[in-house]
PDB file of N, CA and C in Angstrom:
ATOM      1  N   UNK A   1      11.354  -7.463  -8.744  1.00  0.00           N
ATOM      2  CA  UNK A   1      11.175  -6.059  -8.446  1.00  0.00           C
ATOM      3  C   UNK A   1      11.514  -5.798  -6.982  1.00  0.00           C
ATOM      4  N   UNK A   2      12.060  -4.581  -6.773  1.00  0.00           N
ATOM      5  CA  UNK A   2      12.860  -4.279  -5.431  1.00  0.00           C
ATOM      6  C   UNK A   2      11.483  -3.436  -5.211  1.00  0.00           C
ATOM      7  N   UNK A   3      11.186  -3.719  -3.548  1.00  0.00           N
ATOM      8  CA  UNK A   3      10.294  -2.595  -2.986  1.00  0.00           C
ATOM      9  C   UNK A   3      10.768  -1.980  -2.091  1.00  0.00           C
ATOM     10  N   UNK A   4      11.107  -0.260  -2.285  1.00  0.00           N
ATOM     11  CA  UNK A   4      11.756   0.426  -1.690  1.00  0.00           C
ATOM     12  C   UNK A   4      10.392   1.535  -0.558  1.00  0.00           C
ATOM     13  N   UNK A   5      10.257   1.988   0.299  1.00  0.00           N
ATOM     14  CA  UNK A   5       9.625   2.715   1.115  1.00  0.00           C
ATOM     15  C   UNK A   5      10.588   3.953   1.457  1.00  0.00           C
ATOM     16  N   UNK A   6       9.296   5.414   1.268  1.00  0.00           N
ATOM     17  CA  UNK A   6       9.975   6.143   1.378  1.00  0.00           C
ATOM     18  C   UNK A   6      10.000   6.867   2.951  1.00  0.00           C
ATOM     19  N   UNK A   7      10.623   7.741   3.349  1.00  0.00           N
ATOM     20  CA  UNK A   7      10.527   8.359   4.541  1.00  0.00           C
ATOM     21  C   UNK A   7       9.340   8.696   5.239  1.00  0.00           C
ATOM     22  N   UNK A   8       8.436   9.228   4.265  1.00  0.00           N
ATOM     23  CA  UNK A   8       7.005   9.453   4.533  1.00  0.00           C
ATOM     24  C   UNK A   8       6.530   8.549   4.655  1.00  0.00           C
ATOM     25  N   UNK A   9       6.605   7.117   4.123  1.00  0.00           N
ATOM     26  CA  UNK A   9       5.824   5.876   3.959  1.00  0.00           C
ATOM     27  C   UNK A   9       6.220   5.365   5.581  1.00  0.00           C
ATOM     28  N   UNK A  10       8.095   4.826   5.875  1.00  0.00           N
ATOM     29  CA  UNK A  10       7.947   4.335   6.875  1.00  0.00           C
ATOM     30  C   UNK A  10       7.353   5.286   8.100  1.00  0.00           C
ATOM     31  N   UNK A  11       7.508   6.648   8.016  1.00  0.00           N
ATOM     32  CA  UNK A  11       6.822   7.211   9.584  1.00  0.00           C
ATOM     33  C   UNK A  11       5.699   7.083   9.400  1.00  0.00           C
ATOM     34  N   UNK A  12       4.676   6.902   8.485  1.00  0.00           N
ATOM     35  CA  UNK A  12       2.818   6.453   8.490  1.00  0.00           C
ATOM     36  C   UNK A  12       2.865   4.850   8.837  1.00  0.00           C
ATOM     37  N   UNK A  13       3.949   4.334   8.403  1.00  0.00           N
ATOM     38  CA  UNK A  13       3.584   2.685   9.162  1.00  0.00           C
ATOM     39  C   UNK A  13       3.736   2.385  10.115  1.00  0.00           C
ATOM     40  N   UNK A  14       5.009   2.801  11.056  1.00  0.00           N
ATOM     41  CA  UNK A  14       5.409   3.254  12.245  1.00  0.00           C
ATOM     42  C   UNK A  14       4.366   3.956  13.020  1.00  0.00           C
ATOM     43  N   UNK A  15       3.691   4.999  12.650  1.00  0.00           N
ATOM     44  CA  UNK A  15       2.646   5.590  13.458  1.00  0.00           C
ATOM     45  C   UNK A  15       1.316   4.286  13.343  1.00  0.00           C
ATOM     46  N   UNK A  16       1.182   4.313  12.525  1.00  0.00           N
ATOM     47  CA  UNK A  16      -0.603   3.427  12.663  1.00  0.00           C
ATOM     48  C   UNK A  16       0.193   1.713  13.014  1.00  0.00           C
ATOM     49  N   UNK A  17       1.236   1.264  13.333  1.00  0.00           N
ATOM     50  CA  UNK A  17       1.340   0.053  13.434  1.00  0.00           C
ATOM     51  C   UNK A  17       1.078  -0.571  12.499  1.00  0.00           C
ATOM     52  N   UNK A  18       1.139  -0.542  11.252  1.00  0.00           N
ATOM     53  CA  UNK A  18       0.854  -1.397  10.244  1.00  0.00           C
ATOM     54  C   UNK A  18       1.804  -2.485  10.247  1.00  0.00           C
ATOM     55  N   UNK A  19       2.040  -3.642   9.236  1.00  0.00           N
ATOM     56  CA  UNK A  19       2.727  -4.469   9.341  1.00  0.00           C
ATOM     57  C   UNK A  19       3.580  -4.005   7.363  1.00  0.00           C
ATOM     58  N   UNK A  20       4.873  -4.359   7.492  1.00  0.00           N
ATOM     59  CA  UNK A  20       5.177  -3.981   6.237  1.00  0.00           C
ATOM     60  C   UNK A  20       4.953  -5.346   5.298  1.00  0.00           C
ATOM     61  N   UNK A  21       4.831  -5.854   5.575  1.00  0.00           N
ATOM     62  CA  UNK A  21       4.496  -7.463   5.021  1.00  0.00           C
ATOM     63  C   UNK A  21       3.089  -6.880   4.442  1.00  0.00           C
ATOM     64  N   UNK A  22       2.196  -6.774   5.078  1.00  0.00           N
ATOM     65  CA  UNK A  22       0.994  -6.115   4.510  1.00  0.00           C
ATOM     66  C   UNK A  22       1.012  -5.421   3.511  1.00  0.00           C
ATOM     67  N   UNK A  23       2.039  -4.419   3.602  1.00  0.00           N
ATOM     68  CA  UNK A  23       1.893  -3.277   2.388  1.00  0.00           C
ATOM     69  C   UNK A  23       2.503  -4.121   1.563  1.00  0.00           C
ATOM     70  N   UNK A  24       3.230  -5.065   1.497  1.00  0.00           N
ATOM     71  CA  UNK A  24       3.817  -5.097   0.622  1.00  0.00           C
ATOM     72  C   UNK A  24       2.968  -6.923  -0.483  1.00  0.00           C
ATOM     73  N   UNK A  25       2.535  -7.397   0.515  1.00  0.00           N
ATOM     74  CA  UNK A  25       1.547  -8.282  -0.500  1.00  0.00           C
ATOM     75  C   UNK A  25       0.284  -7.584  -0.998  1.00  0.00           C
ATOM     76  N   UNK A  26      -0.046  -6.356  -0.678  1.00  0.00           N
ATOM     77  CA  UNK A  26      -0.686  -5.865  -1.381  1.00  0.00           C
ATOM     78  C   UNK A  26      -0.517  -5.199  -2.576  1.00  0.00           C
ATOM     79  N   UNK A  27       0.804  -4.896  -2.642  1.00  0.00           N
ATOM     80  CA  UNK A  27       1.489  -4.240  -3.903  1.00  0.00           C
ATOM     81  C   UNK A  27       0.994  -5.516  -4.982  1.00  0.00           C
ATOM     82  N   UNK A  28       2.385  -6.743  -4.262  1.00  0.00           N
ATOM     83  CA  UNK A  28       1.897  -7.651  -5.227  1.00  0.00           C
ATOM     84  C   UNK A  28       1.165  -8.468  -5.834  1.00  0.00           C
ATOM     85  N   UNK A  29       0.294  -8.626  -4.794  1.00  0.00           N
ATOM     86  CA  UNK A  29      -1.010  -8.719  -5.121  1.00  0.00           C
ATOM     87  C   UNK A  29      -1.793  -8.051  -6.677  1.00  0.00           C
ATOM     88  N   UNK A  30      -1.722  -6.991  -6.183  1.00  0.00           N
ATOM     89  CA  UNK A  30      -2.038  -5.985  -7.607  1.00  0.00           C
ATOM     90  C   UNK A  30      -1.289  -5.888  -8.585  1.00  0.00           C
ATOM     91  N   UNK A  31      -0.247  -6.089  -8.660  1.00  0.00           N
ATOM     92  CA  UNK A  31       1.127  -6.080  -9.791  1.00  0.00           C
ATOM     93  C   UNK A  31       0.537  -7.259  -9.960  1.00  0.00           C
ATOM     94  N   UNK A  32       0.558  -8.756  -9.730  1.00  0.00           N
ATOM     95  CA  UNK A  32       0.190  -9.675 -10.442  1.00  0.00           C
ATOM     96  C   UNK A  32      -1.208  -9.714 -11.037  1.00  0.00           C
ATOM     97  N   UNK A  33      -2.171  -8.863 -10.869  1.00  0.00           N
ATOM     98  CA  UNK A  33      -3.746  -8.683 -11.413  1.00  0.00           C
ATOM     99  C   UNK A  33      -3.664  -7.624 -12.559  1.00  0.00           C
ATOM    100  N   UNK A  34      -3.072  -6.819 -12.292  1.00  0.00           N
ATOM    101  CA  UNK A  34      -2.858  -5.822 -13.636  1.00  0.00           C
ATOM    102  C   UNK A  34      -1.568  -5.686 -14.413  1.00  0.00           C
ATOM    103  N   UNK A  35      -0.479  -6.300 -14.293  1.00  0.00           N
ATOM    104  CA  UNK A  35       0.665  -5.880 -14.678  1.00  0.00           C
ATOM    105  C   UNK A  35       1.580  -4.570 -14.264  1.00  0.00           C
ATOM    106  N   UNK A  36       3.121  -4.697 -14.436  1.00  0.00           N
ATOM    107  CA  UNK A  36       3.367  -3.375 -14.032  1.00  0.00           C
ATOM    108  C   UNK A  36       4.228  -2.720 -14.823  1.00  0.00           C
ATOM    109  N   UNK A  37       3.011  -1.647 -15.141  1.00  0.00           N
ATOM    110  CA  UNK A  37       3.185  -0.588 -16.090  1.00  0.00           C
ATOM    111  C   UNK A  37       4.129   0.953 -15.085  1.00  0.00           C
ATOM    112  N   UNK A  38       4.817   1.348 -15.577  1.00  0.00           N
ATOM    113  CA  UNK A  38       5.517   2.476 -15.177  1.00  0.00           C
ATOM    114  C   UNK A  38       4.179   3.433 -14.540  1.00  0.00           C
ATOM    115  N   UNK A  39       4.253   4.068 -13.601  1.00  0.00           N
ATOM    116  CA  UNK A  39       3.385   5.044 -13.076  1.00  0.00           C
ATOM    117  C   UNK A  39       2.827   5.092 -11.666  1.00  0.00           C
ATOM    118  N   UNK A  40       1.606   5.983 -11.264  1.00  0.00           N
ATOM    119  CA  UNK A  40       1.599   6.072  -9.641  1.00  0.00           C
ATOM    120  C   UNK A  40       0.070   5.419  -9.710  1.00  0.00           C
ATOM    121  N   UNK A  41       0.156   4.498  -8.528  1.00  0.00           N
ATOM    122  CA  UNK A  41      -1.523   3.779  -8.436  1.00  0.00           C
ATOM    123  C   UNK A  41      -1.532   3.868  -7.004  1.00  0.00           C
ATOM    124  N   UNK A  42      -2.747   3.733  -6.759  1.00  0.00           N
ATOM    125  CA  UNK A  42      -3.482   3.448  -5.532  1.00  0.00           C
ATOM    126  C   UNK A  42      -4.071   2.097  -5.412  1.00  0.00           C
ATOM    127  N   UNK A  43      -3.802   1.729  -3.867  1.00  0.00           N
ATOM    128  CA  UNK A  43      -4.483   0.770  -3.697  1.00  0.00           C
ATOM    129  C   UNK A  43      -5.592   0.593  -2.559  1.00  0.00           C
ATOM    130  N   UNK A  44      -7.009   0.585  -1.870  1.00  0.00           N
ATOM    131  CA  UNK A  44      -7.564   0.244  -1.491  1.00  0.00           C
ATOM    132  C   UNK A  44      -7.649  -0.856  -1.206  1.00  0.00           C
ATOM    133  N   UNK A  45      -7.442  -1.696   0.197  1.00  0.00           N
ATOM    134  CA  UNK A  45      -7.485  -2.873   0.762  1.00  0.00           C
ATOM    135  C   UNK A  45      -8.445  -3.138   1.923  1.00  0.00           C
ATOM    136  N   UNK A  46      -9.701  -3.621   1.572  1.00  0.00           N
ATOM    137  CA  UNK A  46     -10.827  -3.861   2.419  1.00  0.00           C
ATOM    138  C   UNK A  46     -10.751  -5.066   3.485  1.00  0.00           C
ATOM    139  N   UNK A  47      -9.876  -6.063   3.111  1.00  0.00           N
ATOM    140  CA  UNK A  47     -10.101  -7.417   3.477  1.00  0.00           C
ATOM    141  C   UNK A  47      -9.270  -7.448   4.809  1.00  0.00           C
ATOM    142  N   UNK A  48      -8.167  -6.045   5.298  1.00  0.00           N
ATOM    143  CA  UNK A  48      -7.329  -5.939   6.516  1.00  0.00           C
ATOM    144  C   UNK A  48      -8.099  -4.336   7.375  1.00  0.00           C
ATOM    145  N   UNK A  49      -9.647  -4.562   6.924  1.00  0.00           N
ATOM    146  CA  UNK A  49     -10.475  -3.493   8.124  1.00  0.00           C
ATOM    147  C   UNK A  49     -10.633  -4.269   9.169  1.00  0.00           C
ATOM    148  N   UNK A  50     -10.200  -5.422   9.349  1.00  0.00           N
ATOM    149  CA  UNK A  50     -10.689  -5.848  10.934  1.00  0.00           C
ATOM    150  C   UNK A  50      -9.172  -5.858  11.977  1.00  0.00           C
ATOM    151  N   UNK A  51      -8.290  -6.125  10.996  1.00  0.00           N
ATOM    152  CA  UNK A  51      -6.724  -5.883  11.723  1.00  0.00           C
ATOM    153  C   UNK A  51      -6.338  -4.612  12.383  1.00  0.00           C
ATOM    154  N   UNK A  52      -6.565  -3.436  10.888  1.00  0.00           N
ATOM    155  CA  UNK A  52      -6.355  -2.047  11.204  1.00  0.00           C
ATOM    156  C   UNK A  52      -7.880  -1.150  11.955  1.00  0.00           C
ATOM    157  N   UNK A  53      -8.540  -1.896  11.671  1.00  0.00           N
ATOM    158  CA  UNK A  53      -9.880  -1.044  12.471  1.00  0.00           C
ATOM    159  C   UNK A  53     -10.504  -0.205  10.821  1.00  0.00           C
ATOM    160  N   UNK A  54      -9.793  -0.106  10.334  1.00  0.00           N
ATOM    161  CA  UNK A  54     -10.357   0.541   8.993  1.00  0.00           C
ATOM    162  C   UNK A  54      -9.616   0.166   7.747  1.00  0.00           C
ATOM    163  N   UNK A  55     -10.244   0.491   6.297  1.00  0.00           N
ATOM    164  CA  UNK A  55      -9.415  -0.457   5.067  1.00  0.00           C
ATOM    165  C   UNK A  55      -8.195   0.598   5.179  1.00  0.00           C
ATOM    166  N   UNK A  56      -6.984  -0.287   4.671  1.00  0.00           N
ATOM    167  CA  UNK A  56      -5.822   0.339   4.562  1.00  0.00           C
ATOM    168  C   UNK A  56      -5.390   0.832   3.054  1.00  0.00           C
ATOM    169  N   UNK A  57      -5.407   1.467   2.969  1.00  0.00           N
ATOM    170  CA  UNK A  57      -4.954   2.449   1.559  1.00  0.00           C
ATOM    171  C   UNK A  57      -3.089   2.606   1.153  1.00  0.00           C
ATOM    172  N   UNK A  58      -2.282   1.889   0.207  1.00  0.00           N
ATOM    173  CA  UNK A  58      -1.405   2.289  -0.374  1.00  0.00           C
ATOM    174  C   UNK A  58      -0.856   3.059  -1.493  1.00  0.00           C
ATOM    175  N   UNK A  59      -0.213   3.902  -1.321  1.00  0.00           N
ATOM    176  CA  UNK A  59       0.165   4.184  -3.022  1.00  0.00           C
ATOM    177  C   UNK A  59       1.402   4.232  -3.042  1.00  0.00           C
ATOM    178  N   UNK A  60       1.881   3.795  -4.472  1.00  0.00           N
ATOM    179  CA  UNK A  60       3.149   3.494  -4.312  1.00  0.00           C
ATOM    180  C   UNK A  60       3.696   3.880  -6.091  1.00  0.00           C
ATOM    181  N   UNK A  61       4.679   4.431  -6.477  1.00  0.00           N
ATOM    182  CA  UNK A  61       5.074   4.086  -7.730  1.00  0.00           C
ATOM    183  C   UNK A  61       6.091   3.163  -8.299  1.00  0.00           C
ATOM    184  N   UNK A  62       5.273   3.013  -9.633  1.00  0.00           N
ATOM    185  CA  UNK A  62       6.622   2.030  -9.870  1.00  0.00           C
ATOM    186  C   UNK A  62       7.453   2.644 -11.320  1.00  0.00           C
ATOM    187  N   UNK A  63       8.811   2.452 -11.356  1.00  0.00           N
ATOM    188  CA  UNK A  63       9.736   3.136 -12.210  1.00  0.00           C
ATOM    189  C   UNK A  63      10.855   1.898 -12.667  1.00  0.00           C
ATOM    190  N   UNK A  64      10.534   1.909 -13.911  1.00  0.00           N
ATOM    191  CA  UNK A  64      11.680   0.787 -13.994  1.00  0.00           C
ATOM    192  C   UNK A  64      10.701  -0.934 -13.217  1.00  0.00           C
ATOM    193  N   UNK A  65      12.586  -1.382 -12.724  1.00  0.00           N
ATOM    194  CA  UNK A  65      12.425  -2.261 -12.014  1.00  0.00           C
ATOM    195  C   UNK A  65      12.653  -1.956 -10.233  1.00  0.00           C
ATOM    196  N   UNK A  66      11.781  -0.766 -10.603  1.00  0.00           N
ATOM    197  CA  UNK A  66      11.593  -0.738  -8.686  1.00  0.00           C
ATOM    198  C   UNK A  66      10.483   0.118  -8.676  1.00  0.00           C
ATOM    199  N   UNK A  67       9.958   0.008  -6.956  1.00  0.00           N
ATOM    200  CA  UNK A  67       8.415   0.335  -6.727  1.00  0.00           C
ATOM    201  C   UNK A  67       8.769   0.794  -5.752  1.00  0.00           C
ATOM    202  N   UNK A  68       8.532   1.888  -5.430  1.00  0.00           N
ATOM    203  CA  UNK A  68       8.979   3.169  -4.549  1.00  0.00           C
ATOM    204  C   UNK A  68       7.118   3.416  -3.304  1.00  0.00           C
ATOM    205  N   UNK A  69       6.996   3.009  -2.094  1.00  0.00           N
ATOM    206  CA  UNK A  69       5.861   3.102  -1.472  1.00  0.00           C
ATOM    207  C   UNK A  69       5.655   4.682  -1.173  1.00  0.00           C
ATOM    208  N   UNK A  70       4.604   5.526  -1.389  1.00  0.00           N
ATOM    209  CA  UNK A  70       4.999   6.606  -0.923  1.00  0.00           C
ATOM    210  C   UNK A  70       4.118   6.953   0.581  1.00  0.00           C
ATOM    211  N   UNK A  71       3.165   6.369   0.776  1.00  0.00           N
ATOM    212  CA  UNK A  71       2.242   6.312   1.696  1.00  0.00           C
ATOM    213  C   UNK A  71       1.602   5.540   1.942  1.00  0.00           C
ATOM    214  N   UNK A  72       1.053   4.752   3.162  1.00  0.00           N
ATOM    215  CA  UNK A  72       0.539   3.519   3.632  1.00  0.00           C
ATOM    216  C   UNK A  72      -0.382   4.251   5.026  1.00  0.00           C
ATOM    217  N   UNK A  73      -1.469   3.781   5.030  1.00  0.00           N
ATOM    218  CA  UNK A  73      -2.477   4.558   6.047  1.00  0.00           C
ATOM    219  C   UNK A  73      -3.772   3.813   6.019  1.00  0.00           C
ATOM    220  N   UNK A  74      -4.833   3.471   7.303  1.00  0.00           N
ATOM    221  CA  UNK A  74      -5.273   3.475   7.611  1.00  0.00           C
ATOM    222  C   UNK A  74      -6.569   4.845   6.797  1.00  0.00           C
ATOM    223  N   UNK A  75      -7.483   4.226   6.074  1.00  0.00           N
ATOM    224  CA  UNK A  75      -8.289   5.304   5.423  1.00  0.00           C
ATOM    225  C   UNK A  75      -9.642   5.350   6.460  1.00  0.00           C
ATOM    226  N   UNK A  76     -10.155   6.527   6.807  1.00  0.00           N
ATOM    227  CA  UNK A  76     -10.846   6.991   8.078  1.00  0.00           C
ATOM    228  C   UNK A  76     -12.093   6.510   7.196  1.00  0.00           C
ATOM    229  N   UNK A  77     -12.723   6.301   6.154  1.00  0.00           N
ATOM    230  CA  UNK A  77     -13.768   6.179   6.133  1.00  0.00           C
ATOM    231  C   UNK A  77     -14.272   4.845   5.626  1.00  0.00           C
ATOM    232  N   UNK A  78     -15.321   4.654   6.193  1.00  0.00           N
ATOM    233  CA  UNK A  78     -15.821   2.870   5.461  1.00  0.00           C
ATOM    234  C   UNK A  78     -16.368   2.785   4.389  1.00  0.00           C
ATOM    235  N   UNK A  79     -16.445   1.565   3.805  1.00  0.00           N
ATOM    236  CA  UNK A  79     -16.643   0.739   2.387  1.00  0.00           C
ATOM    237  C   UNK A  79     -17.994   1.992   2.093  1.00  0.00           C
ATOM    238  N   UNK A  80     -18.650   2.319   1.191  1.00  0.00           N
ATOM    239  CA  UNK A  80     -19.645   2.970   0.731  1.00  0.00           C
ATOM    240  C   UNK A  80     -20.729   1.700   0.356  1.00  0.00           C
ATOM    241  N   UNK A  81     -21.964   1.401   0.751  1.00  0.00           N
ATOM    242  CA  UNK A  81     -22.439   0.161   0.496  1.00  0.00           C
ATOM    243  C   UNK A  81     -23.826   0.722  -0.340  1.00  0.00           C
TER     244      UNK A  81
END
Protein backbone atom coordinates (compact mmCIF):
# COMPACT_ATOMS: atom_id res chain seq x y z
CA UNK A 1 0.00 0.00 0.00
CA UNK A 2 1.24 3.49 -1.16
CA UNK A 3 0.90 6.26 1.61
CA UNK A 4 0.09 9.38 0.01
CA UNK A 5 -0.30 12.85 2.34
CA UNK A 6 -2.40 15.46 1.48
CA UNK A 7 -1.70 19.29 1.36
CA UNK A 8 -3.53 19.84 4.52
CA UNK A 9 -1.78 16.86 6.12
CA UNK A 10 1.84 17.99 5.11
CA UNK A 11 1.28 21.86 6.36
CA UNK A 12 -0.12 20.31 10.02
CA UNK A 13 3.17 18.21 10.13
CA UNK A 14 5.34 20.91 9.06
CA UNK A 15 3.68 23.24 11.59
CA UNK A 16 3.68 20.97 14.86
CA UNK A 17 7.11 19.28 13.80
CA UNK A 18 5.89 15.97 13.71
CA UNK A 19 7.99 13.29 12.24
CA UNK A 20 6.36 11.56 9.04
CA UNK A 21 7.77 8.22 9.99
CA UNK A 22 5.45 8.59 12.96
CA UNK A 23 2.36 9.11 11.07
CA UNK A 24 3.05 6.70 9.12
CA UNK A 25 3.84 3.54 11.55
CA UNK A 26 0.92 4.46 13.03
CA UNK A 27 -1.21 3.93 10.04
CA UNK A 28 0.42 0.63 9.92
CA UNK A 29 0.35 -0.22 12.90
CA UNK A 30 -3.48 -0.14 12.77
CA UNK A 31 -3.89 -1.58 9.23
CA UNK A 32 -2.10 -4.61 10.59
CA UNK A 33 -4.61 -4.84 13.91
CA UNK A 34 -7.78 -4.38 12.01
CA UNK A 35 -7.36 -4.95 8.40
CA UNK A 36 -7.87 -2.58 5.55
CA UNK A 37 -11.20 -2.11 4.72
CA UNK A 38 -12.03 0.82 2.19
CA UNK A 39 -13.08 3.98 4.30
CA UNK A 40 -12.08 7.04 6.69
CA UNK A 41 -10.64 6.12 10.36
CA UNK A 42 -9.10 7.84 13.02
CA UNK A 43 -6.34 7.22 14.90
CA UNK A 44 -5.46 8.24 18.48
CA UNK A 45 -1.80 7.67 19.52
CA UNK A 46 -1.04 7.96 23.29
CA UNK A 47 2.34 6.28 23.49
CA UNK A 48 4.14 9.64 21.36
CA UNK A 49 2.54 12.31 24.33
CA UNK A 50 5.95 12.66 25.65
CA UNK A 51 7.69 13.43 22.08
CA UNK A 52 4.80 15.76 20.93
CA UNK A 53 3.87 17.16 24.43
CA UNK A 54 0.35 15.75 23.73
CA UNK A 55 -1.24 12.31 22.02
CA UNK A 56 -1.05 12.72 18.33
CA UNK A 57 -4.21 12.11 16.38
CA UNK A 58 -4.30 10.83 12.54
CA UNK A 59 -6.87 10.36 10.05
CA UNK A 60 -6.34 9.14 7.00
CA UNK A 61 -8.41 7.23 4.21
CA UNK A 62 -7.91 4.36 2.56
CA UNK A 63 -9.28 3.65 -1.19
CA UNK A 64 -8.23 0.85 -3.08
CA UNK A 65 -4.59 0.18 -2.75
CA UNK A 66 -3.72 3.57 -1.39
CA UNK A 67 -4.14 5.53 1.94
CA UNK A 68 -4.52 9.09 1.45
CA UNK A 69 -3.39 11.05 5.21
CA UNK A 70 -5.73 13.84 5.55
CA UNK A 71 -4.64 15.34 8.89
CA UNK A 72 -1.95 14.66 11.48
CA UNK A 73 -1.99 16.93 14.78
CA UNK A 74 -1.06 17.12 18.03
CA UNK A 75 -4.67 16.66 20.02
CA UNK A 76 -4.87 19.58 22.83
CA UNK A 77 -6.46 17.45 25.26
CA UNK A 78 -5.22 14.53 27.63
CA UNK A 79 -6.00 10.80 28.01
CA UNK A 80 -9.54 11.00 30.06
CA UNK A 81 -8.58 8.70 33.15
Amino acid sequence: MKINFSRHARRRIKLYSIDEGDVRNIIETMLLDIGADVGKYEKINYSLSEKYGYPLKVVFLVEGKDIIVITAYPLKREKNR
